[in-house]
Protein backbone atom coordinates (compact mmCIF):
# COMPACT_ATOMS: atom_id res chain seq x y z
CA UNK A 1 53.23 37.07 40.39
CA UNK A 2 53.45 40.82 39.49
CA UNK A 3 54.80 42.55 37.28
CA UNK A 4 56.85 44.25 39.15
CA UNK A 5 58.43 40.92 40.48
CA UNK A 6 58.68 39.83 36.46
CA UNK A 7 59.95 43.01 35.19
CA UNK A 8 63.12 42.79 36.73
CA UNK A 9 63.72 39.04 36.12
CA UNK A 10 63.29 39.94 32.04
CA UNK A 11 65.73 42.65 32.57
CA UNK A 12 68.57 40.57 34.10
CA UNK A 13 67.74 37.91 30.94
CA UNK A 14 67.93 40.40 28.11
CA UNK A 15 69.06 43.72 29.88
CA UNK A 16 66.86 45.48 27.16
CA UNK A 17 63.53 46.17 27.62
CA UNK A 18 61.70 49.40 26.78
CA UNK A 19 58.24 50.14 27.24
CA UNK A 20 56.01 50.92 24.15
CA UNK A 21 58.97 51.19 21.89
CA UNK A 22 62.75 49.68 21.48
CA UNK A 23 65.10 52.73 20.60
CA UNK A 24 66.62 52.91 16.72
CA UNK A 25 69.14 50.15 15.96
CA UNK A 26 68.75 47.62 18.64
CA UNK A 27 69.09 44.03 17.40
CA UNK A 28 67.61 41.70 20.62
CA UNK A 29 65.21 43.33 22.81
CA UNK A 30 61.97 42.89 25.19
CA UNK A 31 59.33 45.58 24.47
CA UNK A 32 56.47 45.45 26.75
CA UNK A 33 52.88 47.27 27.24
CA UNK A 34 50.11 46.60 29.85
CA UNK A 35 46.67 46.51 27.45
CA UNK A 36 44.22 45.88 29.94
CA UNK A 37 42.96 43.92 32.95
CA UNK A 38 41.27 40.30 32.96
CA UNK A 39 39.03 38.57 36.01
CA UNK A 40 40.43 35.11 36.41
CA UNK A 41 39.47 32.60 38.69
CA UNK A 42 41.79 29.90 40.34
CA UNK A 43 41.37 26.38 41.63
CA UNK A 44 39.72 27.46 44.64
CA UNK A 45 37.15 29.94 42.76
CA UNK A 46 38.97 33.27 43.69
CA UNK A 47 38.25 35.69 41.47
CA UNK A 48 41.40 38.01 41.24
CA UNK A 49 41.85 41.24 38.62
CA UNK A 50 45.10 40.07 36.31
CA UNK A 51 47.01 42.49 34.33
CA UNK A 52 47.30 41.94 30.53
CA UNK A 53 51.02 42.95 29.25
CA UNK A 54 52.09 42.22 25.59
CA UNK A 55 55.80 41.51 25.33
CA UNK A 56 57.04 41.58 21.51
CA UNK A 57 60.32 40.21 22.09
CA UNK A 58 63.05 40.55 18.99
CA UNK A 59 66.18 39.08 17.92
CA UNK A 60 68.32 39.02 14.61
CA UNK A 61 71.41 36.85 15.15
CA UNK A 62 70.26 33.06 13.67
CA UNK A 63 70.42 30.76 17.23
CA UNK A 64 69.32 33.30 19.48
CA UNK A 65 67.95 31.97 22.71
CA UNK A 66 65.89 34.62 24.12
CA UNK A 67 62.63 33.28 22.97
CA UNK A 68 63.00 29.87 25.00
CA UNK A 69 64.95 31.93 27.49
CA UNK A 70 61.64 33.75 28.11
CA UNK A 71 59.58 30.81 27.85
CA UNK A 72 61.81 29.14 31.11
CA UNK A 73 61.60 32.53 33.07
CA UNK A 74 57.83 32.35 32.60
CA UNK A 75 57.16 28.23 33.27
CA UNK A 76 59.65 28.99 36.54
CA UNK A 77 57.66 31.71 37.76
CA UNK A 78 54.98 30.32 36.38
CA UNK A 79 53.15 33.31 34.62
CA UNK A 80 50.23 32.06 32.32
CA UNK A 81 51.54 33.64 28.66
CA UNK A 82 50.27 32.58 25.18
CA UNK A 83 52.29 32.95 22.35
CA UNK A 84 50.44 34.70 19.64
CA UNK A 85 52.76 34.82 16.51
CA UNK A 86 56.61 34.41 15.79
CA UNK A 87 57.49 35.54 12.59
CA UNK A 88 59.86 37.72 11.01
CA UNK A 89 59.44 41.33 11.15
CA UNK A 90 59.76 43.51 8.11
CA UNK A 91 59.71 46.82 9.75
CA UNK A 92 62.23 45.53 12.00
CA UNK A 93 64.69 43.54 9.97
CA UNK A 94 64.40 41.04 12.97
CA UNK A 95 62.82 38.70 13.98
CA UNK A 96 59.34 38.74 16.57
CA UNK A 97 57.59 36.68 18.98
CA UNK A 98 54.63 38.62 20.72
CA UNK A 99 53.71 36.67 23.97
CA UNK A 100 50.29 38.26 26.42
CA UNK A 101 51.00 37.35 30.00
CA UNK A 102 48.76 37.83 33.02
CA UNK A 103 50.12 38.72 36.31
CA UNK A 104 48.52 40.18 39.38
């Protein structure tokens, strides 16, 4: 999957996402950046050139869902992510969970 087919589906779920940088005073949003490109190679031995995007997604009200929100709009389109750290965020005052994805 794309992620221009992905991009839209996060926007529907959160209807906040910025590239690079969430504006002053938001309290839940998806913040995304493409970092680079990976070779990956599928059952059949395909090598195909995958995009690597970071999403750092943030919340601050206690019972949020839009981690495992994310997680099921990922398994469903199944995009390979790995979660790299959840914690809270000083700078922030909110919490983080920064995910890497590969899509084509």
């Amino acid at each position: 999957m794309s992620w221009e087919e992905v991009k839209p589906a996060l926007e529907e779920l959160c209807g906040d996402i910025h590239e690079l940088a969430a504006p002053a005073g938001v309290t839940r949003a998806i913040v995304w950046h493409r970092f680079g490109r990976s070779r990956i190679c599928g059952d059949n031995q395909t090598v195909a050139a995958a995009d690597r995007i970071q999403l750092d997604l943030y919340w601050q009200r206690s019972g949020d869902t839009l981690q495992e929100d994310v997680y099921a709009l990922l398994n469903y389109y199944q995009v390979p992510y790995e979660e790299q750290d959840t914690a809270y965020d000083d700078d922030a005052a909110m919490m983080r969970c920064i995910l890497q994805l590969w899509v084509l």
